[in-house]
PDB file of N, CA and C in Angstrom:
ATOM      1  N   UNK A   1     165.216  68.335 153.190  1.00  0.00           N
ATOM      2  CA  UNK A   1     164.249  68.110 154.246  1.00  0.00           C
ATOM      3  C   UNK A   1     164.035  66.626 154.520  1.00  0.00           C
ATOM      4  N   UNK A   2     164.556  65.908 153.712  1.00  0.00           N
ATOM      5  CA  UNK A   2     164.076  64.174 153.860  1.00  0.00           C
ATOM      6  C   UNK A   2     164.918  63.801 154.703  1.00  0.00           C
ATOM      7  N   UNK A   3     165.939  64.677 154.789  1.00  0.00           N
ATOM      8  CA  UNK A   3     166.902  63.665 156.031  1.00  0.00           C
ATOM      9  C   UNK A   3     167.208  64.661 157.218  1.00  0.00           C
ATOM     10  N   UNK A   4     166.001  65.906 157.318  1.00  0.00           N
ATOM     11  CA  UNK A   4     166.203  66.614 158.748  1.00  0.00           C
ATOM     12  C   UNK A   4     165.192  65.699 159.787  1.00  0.00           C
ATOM     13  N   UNK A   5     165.542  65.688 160.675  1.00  0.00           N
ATOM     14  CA  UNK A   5     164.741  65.953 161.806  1.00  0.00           C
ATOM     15  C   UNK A   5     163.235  65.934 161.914  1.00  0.00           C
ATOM     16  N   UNK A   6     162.238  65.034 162.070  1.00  0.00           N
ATOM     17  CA  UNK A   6     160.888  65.958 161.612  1.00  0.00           C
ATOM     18  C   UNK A   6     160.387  66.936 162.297  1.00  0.00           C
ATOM     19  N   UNK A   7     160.908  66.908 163.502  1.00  0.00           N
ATOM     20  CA  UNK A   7     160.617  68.536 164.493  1.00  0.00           C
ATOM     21  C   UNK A   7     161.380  69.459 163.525  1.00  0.00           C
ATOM     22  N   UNK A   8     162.332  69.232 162.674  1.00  0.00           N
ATOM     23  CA  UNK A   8     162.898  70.434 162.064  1.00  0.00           C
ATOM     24  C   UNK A   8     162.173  70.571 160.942  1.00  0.00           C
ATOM     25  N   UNK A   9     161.368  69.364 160.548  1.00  0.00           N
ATOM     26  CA  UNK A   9     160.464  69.589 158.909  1.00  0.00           C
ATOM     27  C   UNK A   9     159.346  70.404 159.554  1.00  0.00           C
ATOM     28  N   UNK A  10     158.747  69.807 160.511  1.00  0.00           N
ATOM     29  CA  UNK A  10     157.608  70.342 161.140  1.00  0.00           C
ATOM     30  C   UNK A  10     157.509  71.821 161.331  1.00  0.00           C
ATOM     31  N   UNK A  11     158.650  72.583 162.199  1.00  0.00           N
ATOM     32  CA  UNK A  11     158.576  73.800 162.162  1.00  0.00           C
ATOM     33  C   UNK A  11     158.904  74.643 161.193  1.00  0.00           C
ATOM     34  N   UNK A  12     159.345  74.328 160.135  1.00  0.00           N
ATOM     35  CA  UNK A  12     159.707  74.946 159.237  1.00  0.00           C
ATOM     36  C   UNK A  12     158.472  75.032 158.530  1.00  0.00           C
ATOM     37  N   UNK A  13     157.980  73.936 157.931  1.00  0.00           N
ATOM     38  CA  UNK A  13     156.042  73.864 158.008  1.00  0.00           C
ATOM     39  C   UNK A  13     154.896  75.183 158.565  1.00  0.00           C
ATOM     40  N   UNK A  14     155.163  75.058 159.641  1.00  0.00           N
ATOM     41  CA  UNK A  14     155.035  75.967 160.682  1.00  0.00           C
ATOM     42  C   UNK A  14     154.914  77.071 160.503  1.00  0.00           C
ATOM     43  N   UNK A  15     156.189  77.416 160.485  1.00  0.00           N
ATOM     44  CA  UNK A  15     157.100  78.691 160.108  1.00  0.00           C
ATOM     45  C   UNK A  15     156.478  79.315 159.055  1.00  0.00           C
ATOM     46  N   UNK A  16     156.538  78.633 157.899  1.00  0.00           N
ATOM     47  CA  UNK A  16     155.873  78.953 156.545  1.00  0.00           C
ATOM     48  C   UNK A  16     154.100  79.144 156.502  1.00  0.00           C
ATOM     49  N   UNK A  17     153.876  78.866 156.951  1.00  0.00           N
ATOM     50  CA  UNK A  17     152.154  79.075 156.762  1.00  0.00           C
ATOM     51  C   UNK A  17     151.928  79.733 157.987  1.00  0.00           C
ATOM     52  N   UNK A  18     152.665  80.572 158.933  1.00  0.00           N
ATOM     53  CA  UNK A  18     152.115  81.420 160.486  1.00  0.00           C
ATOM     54  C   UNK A  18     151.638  82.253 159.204  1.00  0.00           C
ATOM     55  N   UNK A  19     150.260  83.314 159.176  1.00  0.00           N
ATOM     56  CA  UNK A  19     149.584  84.061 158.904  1.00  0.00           C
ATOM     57  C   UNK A  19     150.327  85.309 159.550  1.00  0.00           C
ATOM     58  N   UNK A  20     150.701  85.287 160.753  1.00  0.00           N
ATOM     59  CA  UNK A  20     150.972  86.673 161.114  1.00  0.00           C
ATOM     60  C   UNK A  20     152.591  87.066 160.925  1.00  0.00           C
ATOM     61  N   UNK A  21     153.529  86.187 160.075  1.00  0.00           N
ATOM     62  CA  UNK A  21     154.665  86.872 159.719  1.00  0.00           C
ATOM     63  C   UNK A  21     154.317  87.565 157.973  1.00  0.00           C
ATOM     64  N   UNK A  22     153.144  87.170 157.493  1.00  0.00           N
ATOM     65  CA  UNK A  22     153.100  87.903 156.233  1.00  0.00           C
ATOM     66  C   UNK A  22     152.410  88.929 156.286  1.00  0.00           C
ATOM     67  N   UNK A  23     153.272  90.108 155.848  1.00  0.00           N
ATOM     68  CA  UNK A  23     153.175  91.486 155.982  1.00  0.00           C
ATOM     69  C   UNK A  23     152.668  91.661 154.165  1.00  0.00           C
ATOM     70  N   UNK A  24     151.970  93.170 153.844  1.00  0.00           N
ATOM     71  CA  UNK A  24     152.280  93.636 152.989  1.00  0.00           C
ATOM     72  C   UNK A  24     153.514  94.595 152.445  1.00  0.00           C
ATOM     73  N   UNK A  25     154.149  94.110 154.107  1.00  0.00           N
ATOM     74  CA  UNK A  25     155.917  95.379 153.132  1.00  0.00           C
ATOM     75  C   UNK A  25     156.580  95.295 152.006  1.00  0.00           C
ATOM     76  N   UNK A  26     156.624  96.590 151.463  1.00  0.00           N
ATOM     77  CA  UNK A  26     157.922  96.123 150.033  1.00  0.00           C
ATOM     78  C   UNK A  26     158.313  96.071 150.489  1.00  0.00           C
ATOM     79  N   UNK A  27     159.426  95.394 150.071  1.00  0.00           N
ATOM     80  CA  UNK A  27     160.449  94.791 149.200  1.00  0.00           C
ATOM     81  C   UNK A  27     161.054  95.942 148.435  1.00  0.00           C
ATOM     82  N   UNK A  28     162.018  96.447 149.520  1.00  0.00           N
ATOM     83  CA  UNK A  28     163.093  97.616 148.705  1.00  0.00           C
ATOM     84  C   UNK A  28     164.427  97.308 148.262  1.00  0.00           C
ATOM     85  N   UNK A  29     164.912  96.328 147.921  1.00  0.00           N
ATOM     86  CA  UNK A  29     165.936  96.122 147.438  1.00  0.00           C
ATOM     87  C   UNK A  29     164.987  95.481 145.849  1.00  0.00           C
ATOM     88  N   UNK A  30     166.571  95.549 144.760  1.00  0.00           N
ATOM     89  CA  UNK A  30     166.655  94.707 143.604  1.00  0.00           C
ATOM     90  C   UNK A  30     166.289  93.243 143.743  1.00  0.00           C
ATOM     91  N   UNK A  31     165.325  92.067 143.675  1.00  0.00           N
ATOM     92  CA  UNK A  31     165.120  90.802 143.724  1.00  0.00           C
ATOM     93  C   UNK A  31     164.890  89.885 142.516  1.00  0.00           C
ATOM     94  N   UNK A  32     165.796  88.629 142.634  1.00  0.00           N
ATOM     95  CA  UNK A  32     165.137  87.804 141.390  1.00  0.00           C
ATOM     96  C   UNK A  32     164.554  86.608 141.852  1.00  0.00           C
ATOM     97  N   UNK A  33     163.586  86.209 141.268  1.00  0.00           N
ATOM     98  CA  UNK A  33     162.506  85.210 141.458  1.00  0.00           C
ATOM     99  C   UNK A  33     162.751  84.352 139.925  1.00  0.00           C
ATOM    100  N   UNK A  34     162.977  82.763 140.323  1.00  0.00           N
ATOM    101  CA  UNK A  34     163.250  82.375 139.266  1.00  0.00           C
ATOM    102  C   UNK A  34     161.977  81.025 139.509  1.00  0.00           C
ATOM    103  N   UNK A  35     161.325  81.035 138.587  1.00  0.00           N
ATOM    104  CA  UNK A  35     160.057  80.213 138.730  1.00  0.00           C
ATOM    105  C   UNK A  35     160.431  79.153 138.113  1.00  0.00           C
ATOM    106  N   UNK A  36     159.655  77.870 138.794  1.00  0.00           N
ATOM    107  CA  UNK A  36     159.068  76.966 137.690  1.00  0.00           C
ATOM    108  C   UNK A  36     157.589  76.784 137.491  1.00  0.00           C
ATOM    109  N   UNK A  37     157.391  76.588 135.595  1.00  0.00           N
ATOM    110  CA  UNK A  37     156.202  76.731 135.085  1.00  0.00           C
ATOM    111  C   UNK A  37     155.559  75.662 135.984  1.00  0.00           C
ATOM    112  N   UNK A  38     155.713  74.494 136.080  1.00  0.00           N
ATOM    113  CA  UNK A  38     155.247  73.094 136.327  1.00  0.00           C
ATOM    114  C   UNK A  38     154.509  73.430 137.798  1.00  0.00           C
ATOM    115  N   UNK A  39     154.663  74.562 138.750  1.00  0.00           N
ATOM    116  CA  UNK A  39     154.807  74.435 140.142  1.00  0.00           C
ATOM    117  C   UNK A  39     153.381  74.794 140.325  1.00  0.00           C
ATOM    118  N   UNK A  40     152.601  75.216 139.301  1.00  0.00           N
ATOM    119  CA  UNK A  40     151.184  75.215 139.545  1.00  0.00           C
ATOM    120  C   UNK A  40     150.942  76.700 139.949  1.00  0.00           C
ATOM    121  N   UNK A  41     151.834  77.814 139.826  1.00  0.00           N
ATOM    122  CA  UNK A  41     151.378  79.079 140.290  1.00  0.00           C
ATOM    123  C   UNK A  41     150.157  79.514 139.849  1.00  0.00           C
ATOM    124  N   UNK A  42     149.441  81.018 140.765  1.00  0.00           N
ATOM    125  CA  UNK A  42     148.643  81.215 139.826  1.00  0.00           C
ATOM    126  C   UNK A  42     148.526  81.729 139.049  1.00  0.00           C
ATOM    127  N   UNK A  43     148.003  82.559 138.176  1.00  0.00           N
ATOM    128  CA  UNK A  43     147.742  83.345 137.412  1.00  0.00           C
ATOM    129  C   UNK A  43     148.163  84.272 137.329  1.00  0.00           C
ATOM    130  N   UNK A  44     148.501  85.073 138.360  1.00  0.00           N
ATOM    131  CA  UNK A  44     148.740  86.727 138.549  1.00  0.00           C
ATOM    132  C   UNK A  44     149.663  86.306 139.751  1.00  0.00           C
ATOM    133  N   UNK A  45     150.805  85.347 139.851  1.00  0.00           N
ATOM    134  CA  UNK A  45     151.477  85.299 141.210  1.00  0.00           C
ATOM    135  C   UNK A  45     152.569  86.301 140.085  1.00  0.00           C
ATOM    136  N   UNK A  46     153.093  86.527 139.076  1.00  0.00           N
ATOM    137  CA  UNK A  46     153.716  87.559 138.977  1.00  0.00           C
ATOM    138  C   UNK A  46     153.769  88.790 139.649  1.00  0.00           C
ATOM    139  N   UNK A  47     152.468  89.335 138.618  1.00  0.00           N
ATOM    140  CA  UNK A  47     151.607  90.678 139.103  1.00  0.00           C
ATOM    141  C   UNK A  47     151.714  90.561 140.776  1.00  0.00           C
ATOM    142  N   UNK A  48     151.024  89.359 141.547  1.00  0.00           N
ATOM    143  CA  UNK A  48     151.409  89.367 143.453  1.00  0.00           C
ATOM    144  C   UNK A  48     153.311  90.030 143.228  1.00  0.00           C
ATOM    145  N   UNK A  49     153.755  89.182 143.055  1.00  0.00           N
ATOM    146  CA  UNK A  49     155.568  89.559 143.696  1.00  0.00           C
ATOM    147  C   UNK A  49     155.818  90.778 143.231  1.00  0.00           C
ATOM    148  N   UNK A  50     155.271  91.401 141.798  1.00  0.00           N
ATOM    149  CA  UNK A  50     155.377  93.041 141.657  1.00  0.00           C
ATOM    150  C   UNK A  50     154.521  93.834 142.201  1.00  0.00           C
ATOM    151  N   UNK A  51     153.858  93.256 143.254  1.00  0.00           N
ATOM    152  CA  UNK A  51     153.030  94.293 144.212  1.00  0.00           C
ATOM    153  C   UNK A  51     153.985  94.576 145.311  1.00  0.00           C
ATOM    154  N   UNK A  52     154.463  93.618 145.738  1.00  0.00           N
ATOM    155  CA  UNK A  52     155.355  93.377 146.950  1.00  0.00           C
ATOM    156  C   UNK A  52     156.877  94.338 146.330  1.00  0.00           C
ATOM    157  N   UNK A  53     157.433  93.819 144.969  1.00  0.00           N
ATOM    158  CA  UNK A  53     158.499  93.744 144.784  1.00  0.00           C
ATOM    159  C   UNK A  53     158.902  94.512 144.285  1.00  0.00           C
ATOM    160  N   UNK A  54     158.607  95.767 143.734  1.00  0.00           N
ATOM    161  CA  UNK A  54     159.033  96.448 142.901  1.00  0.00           C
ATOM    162  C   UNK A  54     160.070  96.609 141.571  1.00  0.00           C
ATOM    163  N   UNK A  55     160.814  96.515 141.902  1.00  0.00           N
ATOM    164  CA  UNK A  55     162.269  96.003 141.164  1.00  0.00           C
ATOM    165  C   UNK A  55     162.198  94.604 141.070  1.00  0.00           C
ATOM    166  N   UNK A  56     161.843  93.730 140.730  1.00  0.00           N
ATOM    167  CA  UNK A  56     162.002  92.269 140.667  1.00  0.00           C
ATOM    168  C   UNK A  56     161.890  91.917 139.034  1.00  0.00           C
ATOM    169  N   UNK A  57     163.103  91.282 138.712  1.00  0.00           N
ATOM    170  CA  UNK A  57     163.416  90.055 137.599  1.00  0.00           C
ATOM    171  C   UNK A  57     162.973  88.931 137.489  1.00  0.00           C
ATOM    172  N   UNK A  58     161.581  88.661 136.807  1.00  0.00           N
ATOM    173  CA  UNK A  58     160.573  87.207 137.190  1.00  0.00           C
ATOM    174  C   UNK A  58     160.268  86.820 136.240  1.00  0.00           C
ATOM    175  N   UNK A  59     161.338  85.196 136.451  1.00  0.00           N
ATOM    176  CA  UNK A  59     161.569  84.342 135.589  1.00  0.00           C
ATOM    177  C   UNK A  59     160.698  83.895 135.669  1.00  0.00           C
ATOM    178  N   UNK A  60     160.126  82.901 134.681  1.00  0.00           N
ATOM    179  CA  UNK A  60     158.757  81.405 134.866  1.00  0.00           C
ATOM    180  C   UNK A  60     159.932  80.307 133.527  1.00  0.00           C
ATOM    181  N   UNK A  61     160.535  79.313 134.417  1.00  0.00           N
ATOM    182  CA  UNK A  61     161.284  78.698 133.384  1.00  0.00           C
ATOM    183  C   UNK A  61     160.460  77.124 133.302  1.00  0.00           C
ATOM    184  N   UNK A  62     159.940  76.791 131.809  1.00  0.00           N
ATOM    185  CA  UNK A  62     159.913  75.406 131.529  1.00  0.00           C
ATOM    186  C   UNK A  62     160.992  74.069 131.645  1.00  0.00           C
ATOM    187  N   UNK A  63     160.297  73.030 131.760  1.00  0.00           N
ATOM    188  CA  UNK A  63     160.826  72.038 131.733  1.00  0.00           C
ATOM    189  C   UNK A  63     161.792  71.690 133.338  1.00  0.00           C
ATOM    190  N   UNK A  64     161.322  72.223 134.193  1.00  0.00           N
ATOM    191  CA  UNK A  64     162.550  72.475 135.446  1.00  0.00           C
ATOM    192  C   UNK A  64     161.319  71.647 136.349  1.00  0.00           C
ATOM    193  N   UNK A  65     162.370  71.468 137.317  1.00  0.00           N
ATOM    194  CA  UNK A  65     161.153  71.197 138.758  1.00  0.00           C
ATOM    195  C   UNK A  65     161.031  72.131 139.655  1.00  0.00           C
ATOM    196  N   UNK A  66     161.023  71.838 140.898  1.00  0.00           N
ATOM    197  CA  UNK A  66     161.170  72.522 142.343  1.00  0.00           C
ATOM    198  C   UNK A  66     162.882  72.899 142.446  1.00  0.00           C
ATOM    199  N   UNK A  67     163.456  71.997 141.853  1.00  0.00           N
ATOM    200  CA  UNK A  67     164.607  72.203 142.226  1.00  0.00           C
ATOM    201  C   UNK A  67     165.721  73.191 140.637  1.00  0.00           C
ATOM    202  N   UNK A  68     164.863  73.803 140.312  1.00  0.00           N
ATOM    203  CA  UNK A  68     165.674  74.101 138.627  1.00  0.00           C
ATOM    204  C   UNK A  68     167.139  74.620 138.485  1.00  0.00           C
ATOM    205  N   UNK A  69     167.430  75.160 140.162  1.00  0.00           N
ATOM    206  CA  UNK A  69     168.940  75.549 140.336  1.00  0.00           C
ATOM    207  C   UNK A  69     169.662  74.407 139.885  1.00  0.00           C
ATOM    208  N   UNK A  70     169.304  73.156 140.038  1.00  0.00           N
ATOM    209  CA  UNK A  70     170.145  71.636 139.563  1.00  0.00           C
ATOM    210  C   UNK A  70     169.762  71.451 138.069  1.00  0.00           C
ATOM    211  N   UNK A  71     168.262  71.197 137.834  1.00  0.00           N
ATOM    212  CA  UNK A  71     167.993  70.683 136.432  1.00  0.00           C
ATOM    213  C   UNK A  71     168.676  71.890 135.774  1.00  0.00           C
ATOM    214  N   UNK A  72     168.225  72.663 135.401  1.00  0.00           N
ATOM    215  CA  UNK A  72     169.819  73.763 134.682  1.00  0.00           C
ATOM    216  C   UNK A  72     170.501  74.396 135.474  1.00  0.00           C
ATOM    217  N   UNK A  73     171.643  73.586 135.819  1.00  0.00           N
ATOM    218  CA  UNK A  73     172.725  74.550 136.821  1.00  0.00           C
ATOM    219  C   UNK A  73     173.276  76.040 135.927  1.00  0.00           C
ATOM    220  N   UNK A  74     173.730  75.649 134.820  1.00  0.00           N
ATOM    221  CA  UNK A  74     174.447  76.639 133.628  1.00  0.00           C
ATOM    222  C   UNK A  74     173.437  77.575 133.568  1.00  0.00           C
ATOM    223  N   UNK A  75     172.519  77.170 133.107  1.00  0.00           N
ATOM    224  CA  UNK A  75     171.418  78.540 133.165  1.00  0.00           C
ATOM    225  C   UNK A  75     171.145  79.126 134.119  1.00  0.00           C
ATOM    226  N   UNK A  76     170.915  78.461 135.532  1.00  0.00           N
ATOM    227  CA  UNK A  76     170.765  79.347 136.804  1.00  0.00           C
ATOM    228  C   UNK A  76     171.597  79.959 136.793  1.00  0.00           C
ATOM    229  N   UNK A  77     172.944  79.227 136.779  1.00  0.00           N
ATOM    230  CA  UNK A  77     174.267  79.965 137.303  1.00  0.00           C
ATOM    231  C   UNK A  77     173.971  81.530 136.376  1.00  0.00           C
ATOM    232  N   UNK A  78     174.185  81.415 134.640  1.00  0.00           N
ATOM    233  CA  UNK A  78     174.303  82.493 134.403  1.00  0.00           C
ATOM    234  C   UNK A  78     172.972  83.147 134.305  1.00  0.00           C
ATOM    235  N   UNK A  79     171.566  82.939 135.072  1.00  0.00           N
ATOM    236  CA  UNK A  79     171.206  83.861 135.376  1.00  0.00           C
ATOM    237  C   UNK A  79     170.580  84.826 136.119  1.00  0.00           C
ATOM    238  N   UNK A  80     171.740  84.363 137.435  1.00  0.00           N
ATOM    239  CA  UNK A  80     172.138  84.792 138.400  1.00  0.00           C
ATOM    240  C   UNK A  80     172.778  85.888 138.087  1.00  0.00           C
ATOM    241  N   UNK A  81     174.153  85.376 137.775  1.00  0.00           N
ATOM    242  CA  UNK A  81     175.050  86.025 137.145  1.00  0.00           C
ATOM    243  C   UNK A  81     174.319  87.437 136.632  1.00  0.00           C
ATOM    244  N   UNK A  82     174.108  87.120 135.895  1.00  0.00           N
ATOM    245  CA  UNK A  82     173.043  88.097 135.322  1.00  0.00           C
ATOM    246  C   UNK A  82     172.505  89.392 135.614  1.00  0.00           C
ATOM    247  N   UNK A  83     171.805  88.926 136.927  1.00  0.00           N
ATOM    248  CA  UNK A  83     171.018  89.697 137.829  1.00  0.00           C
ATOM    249  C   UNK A  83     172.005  90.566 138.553  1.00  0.00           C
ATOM    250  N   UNK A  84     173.034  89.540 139.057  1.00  0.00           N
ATOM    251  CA  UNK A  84     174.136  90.541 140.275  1.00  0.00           C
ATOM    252  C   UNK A  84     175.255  91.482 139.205  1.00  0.00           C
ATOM    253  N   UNK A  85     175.329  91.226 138.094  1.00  0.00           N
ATOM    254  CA  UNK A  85     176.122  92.327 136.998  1.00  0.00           C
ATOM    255  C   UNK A  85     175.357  93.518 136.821  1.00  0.00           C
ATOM    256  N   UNK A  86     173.804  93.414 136.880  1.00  0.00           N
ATOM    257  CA  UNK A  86     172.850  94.195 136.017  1.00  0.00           C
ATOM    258  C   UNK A  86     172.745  95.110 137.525  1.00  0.00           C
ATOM    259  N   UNK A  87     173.005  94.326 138.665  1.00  0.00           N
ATOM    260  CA  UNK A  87     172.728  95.500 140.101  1.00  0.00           C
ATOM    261  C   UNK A  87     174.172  95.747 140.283  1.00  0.00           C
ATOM    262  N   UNK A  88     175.189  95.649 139.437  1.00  0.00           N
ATOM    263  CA  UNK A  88     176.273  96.105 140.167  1.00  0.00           C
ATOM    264  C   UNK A  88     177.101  94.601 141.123  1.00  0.00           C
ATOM    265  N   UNK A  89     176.201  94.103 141.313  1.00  0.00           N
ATOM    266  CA  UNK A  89     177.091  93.244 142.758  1.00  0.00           C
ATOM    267  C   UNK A  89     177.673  92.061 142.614  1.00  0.00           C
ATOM    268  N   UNK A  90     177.922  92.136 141.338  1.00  0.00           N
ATOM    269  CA  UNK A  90     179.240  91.218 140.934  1.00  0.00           C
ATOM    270  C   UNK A  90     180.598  91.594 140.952  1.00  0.00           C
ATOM    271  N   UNK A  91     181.312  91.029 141.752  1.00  0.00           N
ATOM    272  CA  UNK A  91     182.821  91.811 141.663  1.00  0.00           C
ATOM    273  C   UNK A  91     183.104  91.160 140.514  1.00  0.00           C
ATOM    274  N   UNK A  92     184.933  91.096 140.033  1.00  0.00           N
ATOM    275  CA  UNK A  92     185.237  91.128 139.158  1.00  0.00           C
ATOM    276  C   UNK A  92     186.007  89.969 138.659  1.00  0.00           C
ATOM    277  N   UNK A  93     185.844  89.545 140.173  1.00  0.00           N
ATOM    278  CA  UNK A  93     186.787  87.648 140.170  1.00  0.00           C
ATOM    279  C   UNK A  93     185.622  86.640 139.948  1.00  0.00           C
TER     280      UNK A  93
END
C-alpha cells in the first residue's frame, strides 16, 4: 500500500470499513485464519470467526507481525500446506 496510489489506499480504506458489505453469512467452505498475537485482537475474535466460520483452522502465532507470511515463510508455507492436504486440495506436485 505505500507505493499505491492514495485514491487506491483510500478506497480500499473505504472498502473495508462500508458497514453495509458486512453480513452475518457463513462461511461454508473449509477456512484458515492465521493470526498474529501482537495485532491486538480481541478476546473472543476467535469465538467471532467460529460464529461466522464454521470449519475454520485458527492460528494466533507469536513473535510475527502483520506480515507473518514473511517473518516465518517455512512455517506459513507448511502451514498452509497443511490446511490444503487436511481438505484434500493439495495435488500431488
Amino acid at each position: 500500500m505505500l507505493s499505491a496510489p492514495q485514491h487506491v489506499a483510500a478506497s480500499a480504506m473505504e472498502g473495508m470499513t462500508a458497514l453495509d458489505i458486512w453480513k452475518d453469512d457463513k462461511v461454508a467452505v473449509p477456512a484458515l485464519a492465521v493470526m498474529s498475537e501482537s495485532s491486538g485482537w480481541p478476546p473472543d475474535n476467535e469465538a467471532l470467526y467460529r460464529g461466522i466460520i464454521p470449519n475454520l483452522d485458527y492460528q494466533l502465532w507469536s513473535g510475527v507481525s502483520h506480515f507473518l507470511m514473511i517473518d516465518k515463510a517455512d512455517e506459513f508455507k507448511a502451514a498452509l500446506a497443511a490446511f490444503l492436504k487436511k481438505q484434500s486440495l493439495l495435488g500431488s506436485g
